[in-house]
N, C-alpha and C. Protein backbone atom coordinates (compact mmCIF):
# COMPACT_ATOMS: atom_id res chain seq x y z
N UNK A 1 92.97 83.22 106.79
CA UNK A 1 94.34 82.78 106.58
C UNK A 1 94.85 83.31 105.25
N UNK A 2 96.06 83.57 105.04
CA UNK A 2 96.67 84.27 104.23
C UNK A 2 96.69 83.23 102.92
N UNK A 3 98.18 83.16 101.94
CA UNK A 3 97.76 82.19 100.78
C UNK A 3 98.84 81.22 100.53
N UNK A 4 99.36 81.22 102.09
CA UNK A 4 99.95 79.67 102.22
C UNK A 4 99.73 79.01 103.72
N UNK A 5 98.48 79.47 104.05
CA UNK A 5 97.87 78.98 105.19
C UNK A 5 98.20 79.63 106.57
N UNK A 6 99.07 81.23 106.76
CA UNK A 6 99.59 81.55 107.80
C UNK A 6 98.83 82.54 108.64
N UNK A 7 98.76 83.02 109.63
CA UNK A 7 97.89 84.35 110.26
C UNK A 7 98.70 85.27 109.21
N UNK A 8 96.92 86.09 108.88
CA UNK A 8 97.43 87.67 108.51
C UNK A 8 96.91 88.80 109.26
N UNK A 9 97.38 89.62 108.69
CA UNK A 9 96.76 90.61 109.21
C UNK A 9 96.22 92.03 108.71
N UNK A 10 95.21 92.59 108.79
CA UNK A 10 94.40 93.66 108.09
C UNK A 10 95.01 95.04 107.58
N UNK A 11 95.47 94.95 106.27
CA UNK A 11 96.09 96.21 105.60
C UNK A 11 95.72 97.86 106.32
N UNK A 12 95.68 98.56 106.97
CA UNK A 12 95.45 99.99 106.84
C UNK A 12 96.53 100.61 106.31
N UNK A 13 95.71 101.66 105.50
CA UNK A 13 96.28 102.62 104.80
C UNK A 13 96.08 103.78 105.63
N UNK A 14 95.28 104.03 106.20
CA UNK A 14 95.51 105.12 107.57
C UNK A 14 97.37 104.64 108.12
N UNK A 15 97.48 103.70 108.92
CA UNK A 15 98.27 103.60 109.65
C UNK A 15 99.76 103.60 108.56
N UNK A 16 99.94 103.25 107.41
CA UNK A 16 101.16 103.27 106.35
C UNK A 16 101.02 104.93 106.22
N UNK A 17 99.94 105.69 105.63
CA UNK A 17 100.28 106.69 105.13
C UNK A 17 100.54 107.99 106.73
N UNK A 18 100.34 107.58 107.72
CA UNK A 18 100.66 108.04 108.74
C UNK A 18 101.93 108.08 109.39
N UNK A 19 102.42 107.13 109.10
CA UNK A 19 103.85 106.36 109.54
C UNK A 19 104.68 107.16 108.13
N UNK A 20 104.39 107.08 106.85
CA UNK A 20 105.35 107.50 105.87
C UNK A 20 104.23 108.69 105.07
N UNK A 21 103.58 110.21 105.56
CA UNK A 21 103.09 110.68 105.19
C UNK A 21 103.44 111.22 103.55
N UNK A 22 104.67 110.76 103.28
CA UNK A 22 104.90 111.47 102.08
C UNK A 22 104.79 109.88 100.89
N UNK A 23 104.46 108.82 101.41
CA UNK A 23 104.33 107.78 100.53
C UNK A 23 103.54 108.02 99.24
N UNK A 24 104.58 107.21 97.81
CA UNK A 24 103.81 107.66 96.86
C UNK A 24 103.29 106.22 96.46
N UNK A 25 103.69 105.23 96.23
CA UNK A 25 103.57 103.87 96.02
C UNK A 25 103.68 102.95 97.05
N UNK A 26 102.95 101.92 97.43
CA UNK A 26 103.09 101.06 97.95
C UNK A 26 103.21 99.75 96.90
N UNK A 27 103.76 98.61 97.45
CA UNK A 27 104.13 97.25 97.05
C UNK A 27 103.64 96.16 97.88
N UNK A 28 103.12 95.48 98.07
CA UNK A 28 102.17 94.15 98.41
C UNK A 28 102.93 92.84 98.03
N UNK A 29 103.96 92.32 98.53
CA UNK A 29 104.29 91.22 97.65
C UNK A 29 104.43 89.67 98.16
N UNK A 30 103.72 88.61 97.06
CA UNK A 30 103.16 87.12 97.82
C UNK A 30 102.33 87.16 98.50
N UNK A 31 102.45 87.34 99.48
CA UNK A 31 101.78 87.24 100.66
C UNK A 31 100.39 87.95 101.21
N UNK A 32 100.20 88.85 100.78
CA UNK A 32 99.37 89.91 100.85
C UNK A 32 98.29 89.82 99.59
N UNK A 33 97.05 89.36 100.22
CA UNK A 33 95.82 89.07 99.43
C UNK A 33 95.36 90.01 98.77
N UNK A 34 94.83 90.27 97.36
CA UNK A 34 94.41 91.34 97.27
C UNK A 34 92.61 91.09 97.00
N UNK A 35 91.78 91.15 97.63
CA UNK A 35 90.23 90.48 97.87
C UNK A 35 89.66 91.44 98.01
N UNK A 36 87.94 91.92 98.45
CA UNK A 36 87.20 92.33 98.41
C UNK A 36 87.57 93.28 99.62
N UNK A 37 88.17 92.76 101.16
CA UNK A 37 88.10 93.34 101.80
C UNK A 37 89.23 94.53 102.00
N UNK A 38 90.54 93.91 101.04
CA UNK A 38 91.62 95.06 100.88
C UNK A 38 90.87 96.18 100.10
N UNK A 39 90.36 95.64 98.95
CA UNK A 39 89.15 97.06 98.02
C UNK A 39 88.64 98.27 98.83
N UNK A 40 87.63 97.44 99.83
CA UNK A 40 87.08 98.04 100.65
C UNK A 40 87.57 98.68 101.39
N UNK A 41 88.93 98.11 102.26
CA UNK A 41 89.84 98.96 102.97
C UNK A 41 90.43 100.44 102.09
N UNK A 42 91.28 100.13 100.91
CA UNK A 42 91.39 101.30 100.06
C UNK A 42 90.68 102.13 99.61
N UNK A 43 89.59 101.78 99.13
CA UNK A 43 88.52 102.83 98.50
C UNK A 43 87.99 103.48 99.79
N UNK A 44 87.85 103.02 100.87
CA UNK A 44 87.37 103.92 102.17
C UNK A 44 88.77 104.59 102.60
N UNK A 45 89.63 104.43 102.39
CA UNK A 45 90.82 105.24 103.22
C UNK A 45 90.73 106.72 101.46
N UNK A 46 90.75 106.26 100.23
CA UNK A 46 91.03 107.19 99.11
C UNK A 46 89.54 108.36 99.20
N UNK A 47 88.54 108.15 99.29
CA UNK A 47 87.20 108.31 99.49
C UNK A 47 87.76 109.40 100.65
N UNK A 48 88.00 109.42 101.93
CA UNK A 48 88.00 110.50 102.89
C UNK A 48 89.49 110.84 102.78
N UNK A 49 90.44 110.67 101.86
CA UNK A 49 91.94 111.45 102.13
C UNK A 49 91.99 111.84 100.52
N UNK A 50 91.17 112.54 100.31
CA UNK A 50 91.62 113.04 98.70
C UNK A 50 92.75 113.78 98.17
N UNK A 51 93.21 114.12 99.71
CA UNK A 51 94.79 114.99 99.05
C UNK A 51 95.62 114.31 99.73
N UNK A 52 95.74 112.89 99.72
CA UNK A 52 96.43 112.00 99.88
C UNK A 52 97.71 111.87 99.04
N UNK A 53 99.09 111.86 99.36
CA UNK A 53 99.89 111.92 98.19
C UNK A 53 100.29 110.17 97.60
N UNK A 54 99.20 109.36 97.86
CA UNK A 54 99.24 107.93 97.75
C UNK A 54 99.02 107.86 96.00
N UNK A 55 99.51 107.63 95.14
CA UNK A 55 99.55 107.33 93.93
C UNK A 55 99.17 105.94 93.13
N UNK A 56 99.86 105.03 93.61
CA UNK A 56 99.59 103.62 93.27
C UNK A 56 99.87 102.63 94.12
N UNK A 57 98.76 101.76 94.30
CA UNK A 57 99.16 100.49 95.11
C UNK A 57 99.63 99.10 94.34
N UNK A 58 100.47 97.90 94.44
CA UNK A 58 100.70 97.23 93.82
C UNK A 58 100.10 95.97 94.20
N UNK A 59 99.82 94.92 94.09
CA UNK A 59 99.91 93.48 94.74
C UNK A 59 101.27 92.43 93.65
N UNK A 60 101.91 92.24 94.18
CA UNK A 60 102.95 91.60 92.94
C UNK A 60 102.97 90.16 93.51
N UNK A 61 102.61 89.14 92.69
CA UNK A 61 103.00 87.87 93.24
C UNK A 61 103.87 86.90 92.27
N UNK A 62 105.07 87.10 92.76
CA UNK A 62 106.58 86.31 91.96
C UNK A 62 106.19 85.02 91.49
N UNK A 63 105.57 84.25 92.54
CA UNK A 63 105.13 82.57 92.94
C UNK A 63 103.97 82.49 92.19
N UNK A 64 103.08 83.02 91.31
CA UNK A 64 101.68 82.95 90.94
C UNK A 64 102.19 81.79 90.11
N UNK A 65 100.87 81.04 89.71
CA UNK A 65 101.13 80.03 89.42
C UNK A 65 99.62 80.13 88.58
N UNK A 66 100.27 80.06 86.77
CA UNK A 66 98.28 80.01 86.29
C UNK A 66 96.83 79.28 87.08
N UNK A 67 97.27 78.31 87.30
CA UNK A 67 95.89 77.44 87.53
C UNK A 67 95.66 77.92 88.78
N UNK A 68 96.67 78.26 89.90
CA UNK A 68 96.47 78.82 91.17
C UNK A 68 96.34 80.41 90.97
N UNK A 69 95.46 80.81 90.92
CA UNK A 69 95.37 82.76 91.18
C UNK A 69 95.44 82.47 92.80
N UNK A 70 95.86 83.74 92.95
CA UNK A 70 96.62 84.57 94.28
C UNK A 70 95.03 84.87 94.76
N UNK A 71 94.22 85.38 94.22
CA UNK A 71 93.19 85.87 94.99
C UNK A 71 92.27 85.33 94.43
N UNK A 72 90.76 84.79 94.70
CA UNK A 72 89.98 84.14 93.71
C UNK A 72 88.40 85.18 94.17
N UNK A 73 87.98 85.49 93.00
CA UNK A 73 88.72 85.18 91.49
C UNK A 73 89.39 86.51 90.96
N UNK A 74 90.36 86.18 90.40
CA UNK A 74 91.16 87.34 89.76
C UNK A 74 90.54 86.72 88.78
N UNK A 75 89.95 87.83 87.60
CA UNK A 75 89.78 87.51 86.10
C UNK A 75 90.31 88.91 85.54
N UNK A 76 89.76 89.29 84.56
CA UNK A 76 89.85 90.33 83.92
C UNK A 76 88.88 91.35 84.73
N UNK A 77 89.93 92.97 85.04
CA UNK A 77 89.38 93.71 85.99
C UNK A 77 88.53 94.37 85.71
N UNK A 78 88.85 94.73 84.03
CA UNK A 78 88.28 95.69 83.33
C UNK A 78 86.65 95.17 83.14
N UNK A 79 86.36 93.87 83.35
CA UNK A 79 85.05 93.18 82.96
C UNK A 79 84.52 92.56 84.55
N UNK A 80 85.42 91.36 84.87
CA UNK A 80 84.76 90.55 85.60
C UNK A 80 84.59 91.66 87.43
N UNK A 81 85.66 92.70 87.38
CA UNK A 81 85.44 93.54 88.39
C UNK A 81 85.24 95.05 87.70
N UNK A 82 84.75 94.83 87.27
CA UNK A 82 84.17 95.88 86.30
C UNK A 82 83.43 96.67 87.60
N UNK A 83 82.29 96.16 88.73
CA UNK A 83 81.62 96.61 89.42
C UNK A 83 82.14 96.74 90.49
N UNK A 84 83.78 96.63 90.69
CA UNK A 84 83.87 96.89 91.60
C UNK A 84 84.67 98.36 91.92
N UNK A 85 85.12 98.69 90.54
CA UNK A 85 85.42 100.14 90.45
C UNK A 85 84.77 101.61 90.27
N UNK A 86 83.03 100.84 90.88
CA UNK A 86 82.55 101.90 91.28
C UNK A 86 82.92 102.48 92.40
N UNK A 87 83.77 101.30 93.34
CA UNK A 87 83.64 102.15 94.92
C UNK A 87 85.18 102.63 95.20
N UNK A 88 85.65 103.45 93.65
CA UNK A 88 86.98 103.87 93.62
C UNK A 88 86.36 104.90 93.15
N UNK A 89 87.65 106.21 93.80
CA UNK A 89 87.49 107.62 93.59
C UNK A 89 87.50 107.27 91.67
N UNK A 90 86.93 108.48 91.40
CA UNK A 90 86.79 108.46 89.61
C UNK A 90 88.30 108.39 89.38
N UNK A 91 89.36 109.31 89.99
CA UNK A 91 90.32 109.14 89.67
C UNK A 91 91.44 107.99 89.54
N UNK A 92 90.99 106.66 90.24
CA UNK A 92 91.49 105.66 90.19
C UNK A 92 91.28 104.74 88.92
N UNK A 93 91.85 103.86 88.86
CA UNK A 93 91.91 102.60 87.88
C UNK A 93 92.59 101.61 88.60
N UNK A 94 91.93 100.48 88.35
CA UNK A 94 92.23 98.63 88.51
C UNK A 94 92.76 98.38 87.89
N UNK A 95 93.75 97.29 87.69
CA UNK A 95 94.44 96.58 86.64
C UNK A 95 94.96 95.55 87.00
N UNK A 96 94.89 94.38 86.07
CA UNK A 96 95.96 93.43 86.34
C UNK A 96 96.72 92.81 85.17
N UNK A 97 98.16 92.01 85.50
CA UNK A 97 98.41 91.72 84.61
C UNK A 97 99.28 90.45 85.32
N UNK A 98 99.43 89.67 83.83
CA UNK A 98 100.97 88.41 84.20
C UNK A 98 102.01 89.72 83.95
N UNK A 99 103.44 88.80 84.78
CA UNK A 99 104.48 89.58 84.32
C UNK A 99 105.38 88.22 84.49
N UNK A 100 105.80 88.19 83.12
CA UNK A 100 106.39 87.02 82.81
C UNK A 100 106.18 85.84 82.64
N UNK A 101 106.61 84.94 83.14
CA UNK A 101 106.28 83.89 83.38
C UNK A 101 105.67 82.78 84.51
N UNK A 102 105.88 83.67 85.54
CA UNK A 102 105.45 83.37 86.69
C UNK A 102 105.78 84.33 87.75
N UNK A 103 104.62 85.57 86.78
CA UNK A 103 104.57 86.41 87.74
C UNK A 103 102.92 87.07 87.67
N UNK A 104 102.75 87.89 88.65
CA UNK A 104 101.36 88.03 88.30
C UNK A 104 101.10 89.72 88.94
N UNK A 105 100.74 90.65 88.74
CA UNK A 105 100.17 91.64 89.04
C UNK A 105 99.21 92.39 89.25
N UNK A 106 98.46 92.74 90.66
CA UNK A 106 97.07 93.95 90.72
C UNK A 106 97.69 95.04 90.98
N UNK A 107 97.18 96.11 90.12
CA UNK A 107 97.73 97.73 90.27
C UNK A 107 96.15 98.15 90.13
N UNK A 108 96.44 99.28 91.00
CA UNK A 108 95.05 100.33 91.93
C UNK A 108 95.71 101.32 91.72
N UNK A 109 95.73 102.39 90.66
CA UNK A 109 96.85 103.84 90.32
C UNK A 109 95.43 104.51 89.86
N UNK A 110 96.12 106.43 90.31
CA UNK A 110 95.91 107.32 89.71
C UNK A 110 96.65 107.62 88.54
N UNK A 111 95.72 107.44 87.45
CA UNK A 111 96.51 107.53 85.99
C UNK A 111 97.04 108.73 86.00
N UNK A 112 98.77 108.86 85.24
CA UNK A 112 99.23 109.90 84.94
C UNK A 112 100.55 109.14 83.73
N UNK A 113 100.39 110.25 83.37
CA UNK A 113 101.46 110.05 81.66
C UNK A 113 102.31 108.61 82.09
N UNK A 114 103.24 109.00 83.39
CA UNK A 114 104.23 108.30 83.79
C UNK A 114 104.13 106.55 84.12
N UNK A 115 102.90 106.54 84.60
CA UNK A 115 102.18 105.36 84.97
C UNK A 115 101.67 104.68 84.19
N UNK A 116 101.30 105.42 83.67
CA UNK A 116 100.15 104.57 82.70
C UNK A 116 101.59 103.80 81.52
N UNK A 117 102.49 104.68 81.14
CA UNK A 117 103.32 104.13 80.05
C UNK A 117 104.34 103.37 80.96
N UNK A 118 104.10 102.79 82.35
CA UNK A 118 104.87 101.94 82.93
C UNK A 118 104.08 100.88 83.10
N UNK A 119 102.66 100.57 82.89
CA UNK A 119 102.30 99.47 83.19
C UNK A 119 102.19 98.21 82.40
């Protein structure tokens, strides 16, 4: 169940970047978990499409709420999922952040000048 109790359903990135082959960013927002098994889904779709023109994925959640994380456990990516960015192309990076006050952010980007000084 999703993260206000509703049916979801399983992200492919095959089927988005097929449908919009020239996609550079995707956006994830509320609703859309970002957990072990979305990881897994991405790092296996980035892993066999290396000339993928997919750039950055987002998870944005407006509604985050401190004591409630969106996905558990979100901690610090750089440490507490530290191990999980082995099963990302080298060229990727994890990140998360608050944005604002009640907002909350996971970004999955190929670093470039542009990105990196937007996050």
């Amino acid at each position: 169940l999703g993260l206000h109790n509703e049916e979801v359903y399983t992200i492919s990135f095959d089927k988005i970047t097929e449908i919009y082959p020239n996609i550079q960013e995707i956006d994830f927002i509320n609703d859309y978990r970002f957990d072990d098994e979305v990881l897994q889904i991405l790092t296996t779709y980035l892993n066999k499409n290396e000339n993928s023109k997919l750039k950055m994925v987002r998870f944005l959640y407006y509604d985050y709420k401190d004591e409630k994380r969106p996905s558990k456990p979100l901690q610090d990516l750089n440490n507490g999922f530290g191990w999980k960015k082995k099963y990302l192309n080298k060229e990727w990076e994890i990140k998360e952040q608050t944005m604002g006050k009640a907002g909350y952010q996971v970004k999955v980007f190929k670093p470039s000048n542009s990105l990196k000084a937007s996050f």
